[in-house]
N, C-alpha and C. Protein backbone atom coordinates (compact mmCIF):
# COMPACT_ATOMS: atom_id res chain seq x y z
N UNK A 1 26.50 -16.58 2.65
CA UNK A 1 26.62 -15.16 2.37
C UNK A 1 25.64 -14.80 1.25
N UNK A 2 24.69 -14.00 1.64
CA UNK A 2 23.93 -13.24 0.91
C UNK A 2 24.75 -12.51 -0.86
N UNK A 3 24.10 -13.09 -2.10
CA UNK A 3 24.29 -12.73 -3.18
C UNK A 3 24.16 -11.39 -4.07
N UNK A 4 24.45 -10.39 -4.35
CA UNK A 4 23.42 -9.38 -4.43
C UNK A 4 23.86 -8.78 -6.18
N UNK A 5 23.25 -8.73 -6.80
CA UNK A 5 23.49 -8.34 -8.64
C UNK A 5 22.93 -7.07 -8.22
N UNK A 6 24.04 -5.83 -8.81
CA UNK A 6 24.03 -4.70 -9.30
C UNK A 6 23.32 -4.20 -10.77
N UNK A 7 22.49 -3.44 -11.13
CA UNK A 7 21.67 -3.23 -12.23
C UNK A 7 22.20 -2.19 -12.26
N UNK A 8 22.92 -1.41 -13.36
CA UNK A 8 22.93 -0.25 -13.82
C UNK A 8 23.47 0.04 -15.59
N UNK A 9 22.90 1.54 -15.78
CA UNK A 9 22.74 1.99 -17.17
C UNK A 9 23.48 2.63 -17.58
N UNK A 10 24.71 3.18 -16.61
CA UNK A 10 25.31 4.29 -16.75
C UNK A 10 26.50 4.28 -16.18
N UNK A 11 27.45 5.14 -15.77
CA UNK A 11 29.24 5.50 -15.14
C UNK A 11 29.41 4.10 -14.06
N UNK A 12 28.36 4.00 -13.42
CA UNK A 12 28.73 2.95 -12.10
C UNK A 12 29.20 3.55 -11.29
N UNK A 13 29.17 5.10 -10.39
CA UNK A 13 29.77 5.48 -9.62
C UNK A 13 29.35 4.70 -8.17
N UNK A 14 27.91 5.02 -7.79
CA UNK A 14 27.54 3.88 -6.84
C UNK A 14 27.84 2.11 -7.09
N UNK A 15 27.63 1.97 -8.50
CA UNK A 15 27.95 0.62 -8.51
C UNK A 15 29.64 0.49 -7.78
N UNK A 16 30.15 1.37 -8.16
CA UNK A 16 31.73 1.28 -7.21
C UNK A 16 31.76 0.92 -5.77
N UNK A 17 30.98 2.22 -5.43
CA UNK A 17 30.66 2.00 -3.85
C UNK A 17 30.41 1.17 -3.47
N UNK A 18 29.71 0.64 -3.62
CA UNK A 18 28.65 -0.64 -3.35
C UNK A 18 29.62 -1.87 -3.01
N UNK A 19 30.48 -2.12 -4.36
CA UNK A 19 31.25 -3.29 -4.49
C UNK A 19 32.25 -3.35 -3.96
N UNK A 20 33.08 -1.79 -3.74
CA UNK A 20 33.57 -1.32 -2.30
C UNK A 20 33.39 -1.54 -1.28
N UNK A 21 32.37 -1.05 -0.61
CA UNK A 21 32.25 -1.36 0.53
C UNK A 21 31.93 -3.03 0.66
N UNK A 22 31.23 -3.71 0.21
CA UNK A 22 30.94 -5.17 0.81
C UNK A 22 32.31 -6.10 0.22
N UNK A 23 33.09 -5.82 -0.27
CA UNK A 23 34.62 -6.14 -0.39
C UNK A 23 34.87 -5.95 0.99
N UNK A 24 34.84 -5.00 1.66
CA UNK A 24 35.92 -4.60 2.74
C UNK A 24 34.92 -5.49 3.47
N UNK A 25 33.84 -4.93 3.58
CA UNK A 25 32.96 -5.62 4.93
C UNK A 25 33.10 -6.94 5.01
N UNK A 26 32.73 -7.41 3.85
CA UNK A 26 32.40 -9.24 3.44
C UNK A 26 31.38 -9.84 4.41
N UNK A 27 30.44 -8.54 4.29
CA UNK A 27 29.08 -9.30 4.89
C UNK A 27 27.96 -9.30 3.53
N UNK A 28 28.33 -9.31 2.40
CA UNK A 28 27.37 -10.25 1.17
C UNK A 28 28.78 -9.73 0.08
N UNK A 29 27.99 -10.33 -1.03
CA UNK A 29 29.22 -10.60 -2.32
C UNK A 29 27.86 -10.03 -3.27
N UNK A 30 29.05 -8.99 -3.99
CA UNK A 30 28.12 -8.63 -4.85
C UNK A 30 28.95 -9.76 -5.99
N UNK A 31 27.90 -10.04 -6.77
CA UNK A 31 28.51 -11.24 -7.78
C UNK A 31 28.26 -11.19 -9.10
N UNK A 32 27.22 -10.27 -9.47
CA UNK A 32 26.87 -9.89 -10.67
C UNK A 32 26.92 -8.61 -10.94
N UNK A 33 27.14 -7.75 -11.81
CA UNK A 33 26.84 -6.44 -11.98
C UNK A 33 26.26 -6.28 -13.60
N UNK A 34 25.20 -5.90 -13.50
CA UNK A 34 24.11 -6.57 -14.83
C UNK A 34 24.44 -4.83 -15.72
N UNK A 35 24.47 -4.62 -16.63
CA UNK A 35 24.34 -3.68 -17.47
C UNK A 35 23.53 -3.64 -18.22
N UNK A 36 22.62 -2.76 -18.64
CA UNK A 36 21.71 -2.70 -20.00
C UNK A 36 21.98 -2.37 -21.10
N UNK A 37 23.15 -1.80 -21.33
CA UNK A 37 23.67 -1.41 -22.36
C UNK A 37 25.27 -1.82 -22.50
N UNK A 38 25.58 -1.99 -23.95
CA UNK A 38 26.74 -2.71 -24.22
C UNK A 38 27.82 -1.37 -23.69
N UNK A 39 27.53 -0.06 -23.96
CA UNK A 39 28.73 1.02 -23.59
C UNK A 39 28.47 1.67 -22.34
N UNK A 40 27.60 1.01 -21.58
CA UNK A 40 27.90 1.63 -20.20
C UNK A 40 29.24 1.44 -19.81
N UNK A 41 29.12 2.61 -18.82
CA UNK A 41 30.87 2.96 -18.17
C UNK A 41 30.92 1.53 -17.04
N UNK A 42 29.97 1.44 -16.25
CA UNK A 42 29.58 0.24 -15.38
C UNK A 42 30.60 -0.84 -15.94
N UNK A 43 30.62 -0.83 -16.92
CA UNK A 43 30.83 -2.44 -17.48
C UNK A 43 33.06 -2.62 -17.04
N UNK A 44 33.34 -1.28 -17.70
CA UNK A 44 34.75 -0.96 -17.32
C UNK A 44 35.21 -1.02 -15.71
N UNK A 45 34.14 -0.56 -14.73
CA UNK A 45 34.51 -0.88 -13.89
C UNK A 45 34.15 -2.16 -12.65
N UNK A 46 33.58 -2.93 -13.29
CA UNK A 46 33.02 -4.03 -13.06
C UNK A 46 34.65 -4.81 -12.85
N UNK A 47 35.34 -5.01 -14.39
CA UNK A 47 36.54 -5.69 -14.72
C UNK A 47 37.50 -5.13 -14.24
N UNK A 48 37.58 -3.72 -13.50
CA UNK A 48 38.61 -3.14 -12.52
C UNK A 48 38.65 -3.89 -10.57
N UNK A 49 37.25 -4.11 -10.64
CA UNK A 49 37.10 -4.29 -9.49
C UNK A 49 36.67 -6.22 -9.33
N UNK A 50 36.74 -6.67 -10.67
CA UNK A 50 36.79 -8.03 -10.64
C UNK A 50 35.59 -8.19 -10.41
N UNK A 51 34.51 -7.84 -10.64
CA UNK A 51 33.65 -8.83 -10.73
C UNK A 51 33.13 -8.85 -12.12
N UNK A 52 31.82 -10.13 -12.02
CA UNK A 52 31.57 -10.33 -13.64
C UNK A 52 30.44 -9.63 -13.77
N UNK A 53 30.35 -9.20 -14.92
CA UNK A 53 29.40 -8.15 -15.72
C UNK A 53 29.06 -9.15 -16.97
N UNK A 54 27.73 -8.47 -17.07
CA UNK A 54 26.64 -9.18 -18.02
C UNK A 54 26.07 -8.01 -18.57
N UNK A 55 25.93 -8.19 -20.08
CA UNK A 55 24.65 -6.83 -20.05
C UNK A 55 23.86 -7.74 -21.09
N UNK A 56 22.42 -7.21 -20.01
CA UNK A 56 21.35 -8.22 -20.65
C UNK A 56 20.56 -6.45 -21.20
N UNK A 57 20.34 -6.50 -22.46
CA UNK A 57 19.67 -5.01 -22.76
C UNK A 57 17.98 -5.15 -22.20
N UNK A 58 17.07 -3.89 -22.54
CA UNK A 58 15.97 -3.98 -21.91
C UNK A 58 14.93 -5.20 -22.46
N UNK A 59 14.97 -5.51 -23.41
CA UNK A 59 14.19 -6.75 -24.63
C UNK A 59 14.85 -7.88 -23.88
N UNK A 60 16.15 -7.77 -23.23
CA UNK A 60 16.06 -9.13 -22.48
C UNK A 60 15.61 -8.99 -21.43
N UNK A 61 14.93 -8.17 -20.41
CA UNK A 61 14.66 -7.87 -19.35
C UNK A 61 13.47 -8.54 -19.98
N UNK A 62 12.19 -7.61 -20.62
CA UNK A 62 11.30 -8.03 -21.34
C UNK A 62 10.92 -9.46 -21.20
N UNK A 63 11.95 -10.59 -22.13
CA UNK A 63 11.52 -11.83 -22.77
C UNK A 63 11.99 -12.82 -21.53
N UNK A 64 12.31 -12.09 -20.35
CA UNK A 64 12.70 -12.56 -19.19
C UNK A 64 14.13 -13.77 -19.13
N UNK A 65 14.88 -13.18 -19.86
CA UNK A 65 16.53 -12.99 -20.09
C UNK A 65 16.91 -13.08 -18.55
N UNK A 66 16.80 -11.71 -18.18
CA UNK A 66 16.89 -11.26 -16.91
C UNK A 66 16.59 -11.93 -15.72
N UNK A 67 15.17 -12.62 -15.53
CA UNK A 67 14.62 -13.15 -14.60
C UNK A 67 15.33 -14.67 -14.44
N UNK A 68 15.69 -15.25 -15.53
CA UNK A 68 16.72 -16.86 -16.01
C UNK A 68 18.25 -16.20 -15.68
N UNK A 69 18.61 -15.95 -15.47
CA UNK A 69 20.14 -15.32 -15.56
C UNK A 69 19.93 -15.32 -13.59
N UNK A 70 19.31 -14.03 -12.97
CA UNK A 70 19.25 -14.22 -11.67
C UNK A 70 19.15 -15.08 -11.08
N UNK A 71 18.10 -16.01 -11.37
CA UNK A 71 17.51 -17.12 -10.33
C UNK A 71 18.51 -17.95 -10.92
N UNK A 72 19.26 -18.55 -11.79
CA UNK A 72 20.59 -19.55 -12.33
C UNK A 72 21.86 -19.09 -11.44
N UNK A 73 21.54 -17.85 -11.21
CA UNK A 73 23.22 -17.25 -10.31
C UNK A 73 22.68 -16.99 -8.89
N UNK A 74 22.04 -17.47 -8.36
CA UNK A 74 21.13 -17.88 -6.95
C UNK A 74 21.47 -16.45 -6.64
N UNK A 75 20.85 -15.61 -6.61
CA UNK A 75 20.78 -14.15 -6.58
C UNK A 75 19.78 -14.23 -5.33
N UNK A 76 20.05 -13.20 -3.96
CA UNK A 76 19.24 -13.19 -3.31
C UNK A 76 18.90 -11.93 -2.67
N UNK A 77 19.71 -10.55 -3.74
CA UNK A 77 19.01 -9.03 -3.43
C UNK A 77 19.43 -9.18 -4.60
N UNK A 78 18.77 -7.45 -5.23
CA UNK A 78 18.97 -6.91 -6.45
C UNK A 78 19.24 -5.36 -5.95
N UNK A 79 20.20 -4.61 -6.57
CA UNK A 79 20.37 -3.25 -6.18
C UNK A 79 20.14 -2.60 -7.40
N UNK A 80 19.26 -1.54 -7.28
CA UNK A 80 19.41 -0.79 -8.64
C UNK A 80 20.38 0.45 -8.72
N UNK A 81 21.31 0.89 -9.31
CA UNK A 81 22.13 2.22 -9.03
C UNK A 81 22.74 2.80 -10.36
N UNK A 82 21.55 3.32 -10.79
CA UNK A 82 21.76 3.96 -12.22
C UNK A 82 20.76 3.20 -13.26
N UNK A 83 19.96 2.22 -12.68
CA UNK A 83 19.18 1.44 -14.01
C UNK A 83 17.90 2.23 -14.33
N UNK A 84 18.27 2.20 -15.91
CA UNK A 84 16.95 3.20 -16.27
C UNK A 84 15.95 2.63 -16.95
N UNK A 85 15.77 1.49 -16.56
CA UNK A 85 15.16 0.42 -17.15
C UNK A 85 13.75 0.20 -16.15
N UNK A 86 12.66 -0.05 -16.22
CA UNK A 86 11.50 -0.28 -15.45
C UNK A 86 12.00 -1.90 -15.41
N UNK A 87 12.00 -2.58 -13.83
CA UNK A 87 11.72 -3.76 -13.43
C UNK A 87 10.48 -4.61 -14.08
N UNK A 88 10.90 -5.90 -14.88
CA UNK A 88 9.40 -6.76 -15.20
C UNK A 88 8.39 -6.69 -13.97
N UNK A 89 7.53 -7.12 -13.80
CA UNK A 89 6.82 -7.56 -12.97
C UNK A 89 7.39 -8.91 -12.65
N UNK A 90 7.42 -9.76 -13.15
CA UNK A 90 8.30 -10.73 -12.81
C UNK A 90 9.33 -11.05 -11.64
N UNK A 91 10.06 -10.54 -12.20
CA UNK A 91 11.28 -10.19 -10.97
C UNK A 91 10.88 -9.54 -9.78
N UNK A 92 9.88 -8.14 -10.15
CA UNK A 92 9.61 -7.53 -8.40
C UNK A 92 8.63 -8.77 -7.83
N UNK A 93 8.14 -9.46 -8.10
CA UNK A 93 6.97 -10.64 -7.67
C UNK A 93 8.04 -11.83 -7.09
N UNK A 94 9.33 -12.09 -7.50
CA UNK A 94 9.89 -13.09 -7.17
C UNK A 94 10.65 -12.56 -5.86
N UNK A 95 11.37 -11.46 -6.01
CA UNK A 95 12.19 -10.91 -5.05
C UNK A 95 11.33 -9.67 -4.08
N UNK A 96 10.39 -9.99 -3.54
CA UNK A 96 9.49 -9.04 -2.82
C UNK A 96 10.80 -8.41 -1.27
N UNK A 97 10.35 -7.10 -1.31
CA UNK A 97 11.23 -6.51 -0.78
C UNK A 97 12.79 -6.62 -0.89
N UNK A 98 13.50 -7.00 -1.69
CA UNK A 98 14.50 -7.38 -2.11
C UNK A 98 15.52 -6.84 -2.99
N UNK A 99 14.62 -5.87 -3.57
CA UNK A 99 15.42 -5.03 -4.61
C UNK A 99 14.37 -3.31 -4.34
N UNK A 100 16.73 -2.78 -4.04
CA UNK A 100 15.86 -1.63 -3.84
C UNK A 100 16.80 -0.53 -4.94
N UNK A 101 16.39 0.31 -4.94
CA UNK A 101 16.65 1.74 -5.70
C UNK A 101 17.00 2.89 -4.78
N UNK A 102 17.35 3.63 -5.53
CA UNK A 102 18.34 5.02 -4.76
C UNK A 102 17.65 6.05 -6.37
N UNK A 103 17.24 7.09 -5.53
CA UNK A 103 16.37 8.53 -6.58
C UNK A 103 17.27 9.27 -5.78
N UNK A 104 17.25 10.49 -6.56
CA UNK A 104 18.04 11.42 -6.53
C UNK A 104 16.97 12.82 -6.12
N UNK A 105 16.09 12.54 -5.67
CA UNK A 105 15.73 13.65 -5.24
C UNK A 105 14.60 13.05 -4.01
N UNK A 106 13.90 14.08 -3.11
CA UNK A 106 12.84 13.50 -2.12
C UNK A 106 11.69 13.48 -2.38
N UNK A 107 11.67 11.88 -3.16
CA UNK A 107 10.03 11.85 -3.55
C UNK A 107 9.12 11.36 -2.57
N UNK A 108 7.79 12.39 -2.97
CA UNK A 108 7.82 12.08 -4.08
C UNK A 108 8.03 12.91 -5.44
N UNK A 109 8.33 13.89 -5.07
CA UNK A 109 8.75 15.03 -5.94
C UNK A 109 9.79 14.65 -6.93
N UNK A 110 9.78 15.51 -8.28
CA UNK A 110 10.40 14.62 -8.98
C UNK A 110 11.28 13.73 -9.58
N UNK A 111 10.16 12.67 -9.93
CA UNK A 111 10.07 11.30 -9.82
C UNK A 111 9.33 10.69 -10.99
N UNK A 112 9.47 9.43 -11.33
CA UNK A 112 8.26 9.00 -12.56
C UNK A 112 9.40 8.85 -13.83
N UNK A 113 8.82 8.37 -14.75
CA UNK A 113 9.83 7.94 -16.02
C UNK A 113 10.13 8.89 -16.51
N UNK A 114 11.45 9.18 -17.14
CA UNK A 114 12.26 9.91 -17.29
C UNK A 114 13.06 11.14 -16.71
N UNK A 115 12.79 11.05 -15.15
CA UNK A 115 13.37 11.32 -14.11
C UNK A 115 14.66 11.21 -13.64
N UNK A 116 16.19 11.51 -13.98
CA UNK A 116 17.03 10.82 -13.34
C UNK A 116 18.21 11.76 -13.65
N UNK A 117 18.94 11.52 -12.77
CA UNK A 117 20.32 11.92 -12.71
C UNK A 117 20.13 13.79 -13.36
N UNK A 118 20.86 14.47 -14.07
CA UNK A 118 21.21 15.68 -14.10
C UNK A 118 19.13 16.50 -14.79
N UNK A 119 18.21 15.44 -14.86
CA UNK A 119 16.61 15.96 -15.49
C UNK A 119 16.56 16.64 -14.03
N UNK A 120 16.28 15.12 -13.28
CA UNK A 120 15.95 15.90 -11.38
C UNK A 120 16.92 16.75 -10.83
N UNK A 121 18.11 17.22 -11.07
CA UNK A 121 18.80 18.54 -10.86
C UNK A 121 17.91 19.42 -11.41
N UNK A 122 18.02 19.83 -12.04
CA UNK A 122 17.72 20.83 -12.92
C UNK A 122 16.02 21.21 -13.05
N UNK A 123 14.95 20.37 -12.13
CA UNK A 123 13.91 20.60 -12.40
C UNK A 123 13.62 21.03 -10.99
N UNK A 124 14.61 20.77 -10.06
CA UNK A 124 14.39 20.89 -8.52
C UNK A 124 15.27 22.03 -8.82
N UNK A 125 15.83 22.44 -9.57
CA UNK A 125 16.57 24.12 -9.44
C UNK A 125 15.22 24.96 -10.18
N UNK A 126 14.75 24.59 -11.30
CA UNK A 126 13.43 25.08 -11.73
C UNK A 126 12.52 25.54 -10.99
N UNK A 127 11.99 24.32 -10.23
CA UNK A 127 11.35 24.72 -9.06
C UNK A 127 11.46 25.24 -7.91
N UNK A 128 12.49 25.97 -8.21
CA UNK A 128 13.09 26.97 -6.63
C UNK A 128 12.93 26.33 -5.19
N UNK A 129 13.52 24.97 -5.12
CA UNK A 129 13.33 24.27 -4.22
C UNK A 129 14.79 24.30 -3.32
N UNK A 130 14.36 24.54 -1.79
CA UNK A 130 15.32 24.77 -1.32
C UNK A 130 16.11 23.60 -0.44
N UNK A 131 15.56 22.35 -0.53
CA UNK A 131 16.39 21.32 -0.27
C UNK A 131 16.03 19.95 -1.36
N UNK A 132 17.04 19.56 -1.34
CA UNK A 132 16.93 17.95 -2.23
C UNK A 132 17.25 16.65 -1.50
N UNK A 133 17.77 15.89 -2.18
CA UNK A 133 18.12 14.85 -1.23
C UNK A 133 17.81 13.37 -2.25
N UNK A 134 18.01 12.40 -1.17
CA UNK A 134 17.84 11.29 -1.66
C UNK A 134 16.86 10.75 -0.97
N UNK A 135 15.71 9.21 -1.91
CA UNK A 135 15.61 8.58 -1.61
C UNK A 135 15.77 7.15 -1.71
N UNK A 136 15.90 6.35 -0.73
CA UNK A 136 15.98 5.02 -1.00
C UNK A 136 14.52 4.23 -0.86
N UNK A 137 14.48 3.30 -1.46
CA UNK A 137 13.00 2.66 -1.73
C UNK A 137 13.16 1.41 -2.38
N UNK A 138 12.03 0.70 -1.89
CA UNK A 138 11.90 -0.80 -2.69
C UNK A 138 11.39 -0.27 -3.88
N UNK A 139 11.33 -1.33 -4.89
CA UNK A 139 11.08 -1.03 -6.53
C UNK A 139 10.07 -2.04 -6.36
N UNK A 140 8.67 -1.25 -6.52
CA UNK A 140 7.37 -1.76 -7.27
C UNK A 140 7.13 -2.08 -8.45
N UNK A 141 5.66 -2.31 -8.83
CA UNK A 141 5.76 -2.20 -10.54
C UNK A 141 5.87 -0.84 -10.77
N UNK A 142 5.57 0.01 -10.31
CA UNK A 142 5.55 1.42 -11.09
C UNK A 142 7.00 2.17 -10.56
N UNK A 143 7.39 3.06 -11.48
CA UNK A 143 8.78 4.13 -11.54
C UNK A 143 8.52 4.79 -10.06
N UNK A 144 9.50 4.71 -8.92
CA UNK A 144 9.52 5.39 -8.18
C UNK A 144 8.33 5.88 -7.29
N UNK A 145 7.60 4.28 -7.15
CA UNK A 145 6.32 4.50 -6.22
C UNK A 145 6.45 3.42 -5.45
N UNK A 146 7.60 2.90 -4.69
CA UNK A 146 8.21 1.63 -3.85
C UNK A 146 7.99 2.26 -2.47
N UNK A 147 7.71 1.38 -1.59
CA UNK A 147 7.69 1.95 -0.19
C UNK A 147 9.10 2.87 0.07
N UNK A 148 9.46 3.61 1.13
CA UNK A 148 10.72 4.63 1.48
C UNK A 148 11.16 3.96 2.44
N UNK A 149 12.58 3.63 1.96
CA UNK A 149 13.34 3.10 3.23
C UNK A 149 13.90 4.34 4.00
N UNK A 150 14.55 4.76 3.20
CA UNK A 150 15.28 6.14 3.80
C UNK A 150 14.98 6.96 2.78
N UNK A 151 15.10 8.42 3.56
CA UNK A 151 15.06 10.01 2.93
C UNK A 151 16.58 10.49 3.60
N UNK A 152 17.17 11.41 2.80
CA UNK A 152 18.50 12.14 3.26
C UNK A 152 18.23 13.70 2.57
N UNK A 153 18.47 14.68 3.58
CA UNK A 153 18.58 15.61 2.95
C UNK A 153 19.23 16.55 2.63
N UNK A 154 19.65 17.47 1.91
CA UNK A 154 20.53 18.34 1.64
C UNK A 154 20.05 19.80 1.29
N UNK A 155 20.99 20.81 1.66
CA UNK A 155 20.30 22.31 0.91
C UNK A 155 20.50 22.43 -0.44
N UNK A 156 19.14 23.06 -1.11
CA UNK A 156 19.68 24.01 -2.77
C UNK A 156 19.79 25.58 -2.24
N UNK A 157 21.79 25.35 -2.78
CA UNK A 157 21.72 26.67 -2.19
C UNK A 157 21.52 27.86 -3.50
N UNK A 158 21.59 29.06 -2.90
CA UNK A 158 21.07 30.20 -3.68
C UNK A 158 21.90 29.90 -5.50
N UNK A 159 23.02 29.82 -5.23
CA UNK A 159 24.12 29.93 -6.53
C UNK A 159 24.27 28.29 -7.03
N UNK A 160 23.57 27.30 -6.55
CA UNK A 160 24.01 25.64 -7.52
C UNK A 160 23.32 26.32 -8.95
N UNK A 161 24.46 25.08 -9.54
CA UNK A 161 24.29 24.55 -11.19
C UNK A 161 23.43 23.02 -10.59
N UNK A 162 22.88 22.81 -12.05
CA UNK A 162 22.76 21.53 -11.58
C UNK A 162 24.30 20.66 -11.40
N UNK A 163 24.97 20.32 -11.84
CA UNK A 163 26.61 20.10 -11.48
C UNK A 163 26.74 20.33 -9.95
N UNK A 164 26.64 21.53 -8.95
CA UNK A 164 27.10 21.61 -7.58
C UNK A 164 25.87 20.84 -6.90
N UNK A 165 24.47 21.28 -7.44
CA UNK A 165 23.79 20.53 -6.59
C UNK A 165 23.69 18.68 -6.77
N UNK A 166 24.49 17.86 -8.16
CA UNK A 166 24.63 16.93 -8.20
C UNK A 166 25.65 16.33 -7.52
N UNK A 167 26.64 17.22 -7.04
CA UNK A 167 27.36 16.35 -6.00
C UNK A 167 27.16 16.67 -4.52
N UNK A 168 26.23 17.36 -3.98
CA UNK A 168 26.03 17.36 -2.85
C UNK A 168 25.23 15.85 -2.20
N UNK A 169 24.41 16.05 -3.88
CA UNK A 169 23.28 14.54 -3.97
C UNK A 169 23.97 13.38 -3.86
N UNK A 170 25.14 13.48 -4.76
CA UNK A 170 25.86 12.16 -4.54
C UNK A 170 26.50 11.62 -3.49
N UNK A 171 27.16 12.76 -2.69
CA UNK A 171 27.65 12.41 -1.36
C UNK A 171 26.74 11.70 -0.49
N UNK A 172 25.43 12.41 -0.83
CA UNK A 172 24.73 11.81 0.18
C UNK A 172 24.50 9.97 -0.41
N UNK A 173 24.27 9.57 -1.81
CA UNK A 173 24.00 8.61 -2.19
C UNK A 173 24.92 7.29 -1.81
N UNK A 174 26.69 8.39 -1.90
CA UNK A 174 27.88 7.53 -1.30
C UNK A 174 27.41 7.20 0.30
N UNK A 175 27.44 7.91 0.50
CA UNK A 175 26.94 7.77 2.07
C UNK A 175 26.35 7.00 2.43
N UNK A 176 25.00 6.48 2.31
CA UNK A 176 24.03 6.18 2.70
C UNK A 176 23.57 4.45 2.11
N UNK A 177 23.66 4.69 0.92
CA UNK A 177 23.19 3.11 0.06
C UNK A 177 23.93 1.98 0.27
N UNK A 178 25.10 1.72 0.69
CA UNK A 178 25.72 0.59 0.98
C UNK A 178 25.42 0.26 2.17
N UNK A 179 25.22 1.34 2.97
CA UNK A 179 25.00 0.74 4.45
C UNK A 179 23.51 0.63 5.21
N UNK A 180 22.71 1.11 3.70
CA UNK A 180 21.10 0.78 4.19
C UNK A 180 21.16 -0.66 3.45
N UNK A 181 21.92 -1.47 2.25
CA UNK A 181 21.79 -2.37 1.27
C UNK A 181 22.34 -3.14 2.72
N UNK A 182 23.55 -2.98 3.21
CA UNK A 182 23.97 -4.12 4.43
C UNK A 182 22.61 -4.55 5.64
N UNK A 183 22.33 -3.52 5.74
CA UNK A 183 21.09 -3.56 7.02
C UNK A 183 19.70 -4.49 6.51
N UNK A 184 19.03 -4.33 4.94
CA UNK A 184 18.05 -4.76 4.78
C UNK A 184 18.86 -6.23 4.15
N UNK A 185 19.55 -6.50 4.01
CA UNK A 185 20.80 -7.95 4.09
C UNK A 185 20.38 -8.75 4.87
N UNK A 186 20.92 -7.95 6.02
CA UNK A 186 21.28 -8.34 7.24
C UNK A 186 19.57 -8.68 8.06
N UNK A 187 19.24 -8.31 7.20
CA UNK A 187 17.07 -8.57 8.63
C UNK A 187 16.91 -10.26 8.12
């Protein structure tokens, strides 16, 4: 059974999903759920849902902390879902096509460092853009320039906050990322 460590910076709402769904399925084990920060919410629900959590911060990503920790816990995907951390080169070179990411909007639109969660609401309401969406993508060396596995899309309607148009986004993120993470598993 395929291994797969969760990376995230933040609540863990997808990290839920994720560990959700391949619980029920038990077609891979997620076995790690890595945190970058000591007060991510991630970390609380890691120990709800039983698995083990690590938080290696970004300086251990860096001094390749990160890269010794994976390959020791025979890790054989990486999911990113909330990590706001740029991947070493390292790691994307070891795990080629292997680790992918979920953006919150259809890039390549915005996208790039410091891009994420309620910035890309609010800059895709700026820009009077009338649909959003997700994409999924492998993680290159650079922020959100990974080949596109999947695009999903959704309307911005006339009256969203960023708030209404962040959960239309998320539905789609629930939706979609566990069962594109099973499929590229599964090749």
């Amino acid at each position: 059974m395929k291994r797969i460590a969760i990376l995230a910076s933040g609540t863990g709402t997808n990290a839920e999903r994720i560990v959700r769904y391949f619980q029920e399925k038990g077609t891979a084990e997620v076995a790690w759920i890595i945190a970058s920060r000591a007060s991510a919410g991630v970390i609380e629900r890691a120990a709800r849902l039983h698995v083990p959590c690590k938080v290696i911060t970004p300086d251990g990503f860096a001094s390749g902390e990160a890269f010794r920790f994976l390959k020791e816990n025979e890790i054989d995907f990486i999911v990113l879902a909330g990590f706001l951390s740029r991947v070493p080169d390292e790691i994307v070179h070891a795990y080629p096509q292997k680790i992918v990411n979920i953006h919150p909007s259809l890039l390549p639109k915005f996208g790039g460092k410091g891009m994420f969660g309620m910035h890309v609401h609010e800059a895709v309401l700026a820009a009077g853009e009338t649909e959003s969406g997700i994409t999924i993508q492998y993680v290159s060396e650079k922020y959100d320039e990974g080949a596109f596995i999947l695009q999903a899309k959704c309307p911005v309607l006339p009256d969203d906050t960023p708030d209404t148009l962040a959960a239309r986004v998320h539905e789609l993120e629930y939706r979609y990322y566990p069962e594109v993470i099973e499929k590229l598993i599964k090749k």
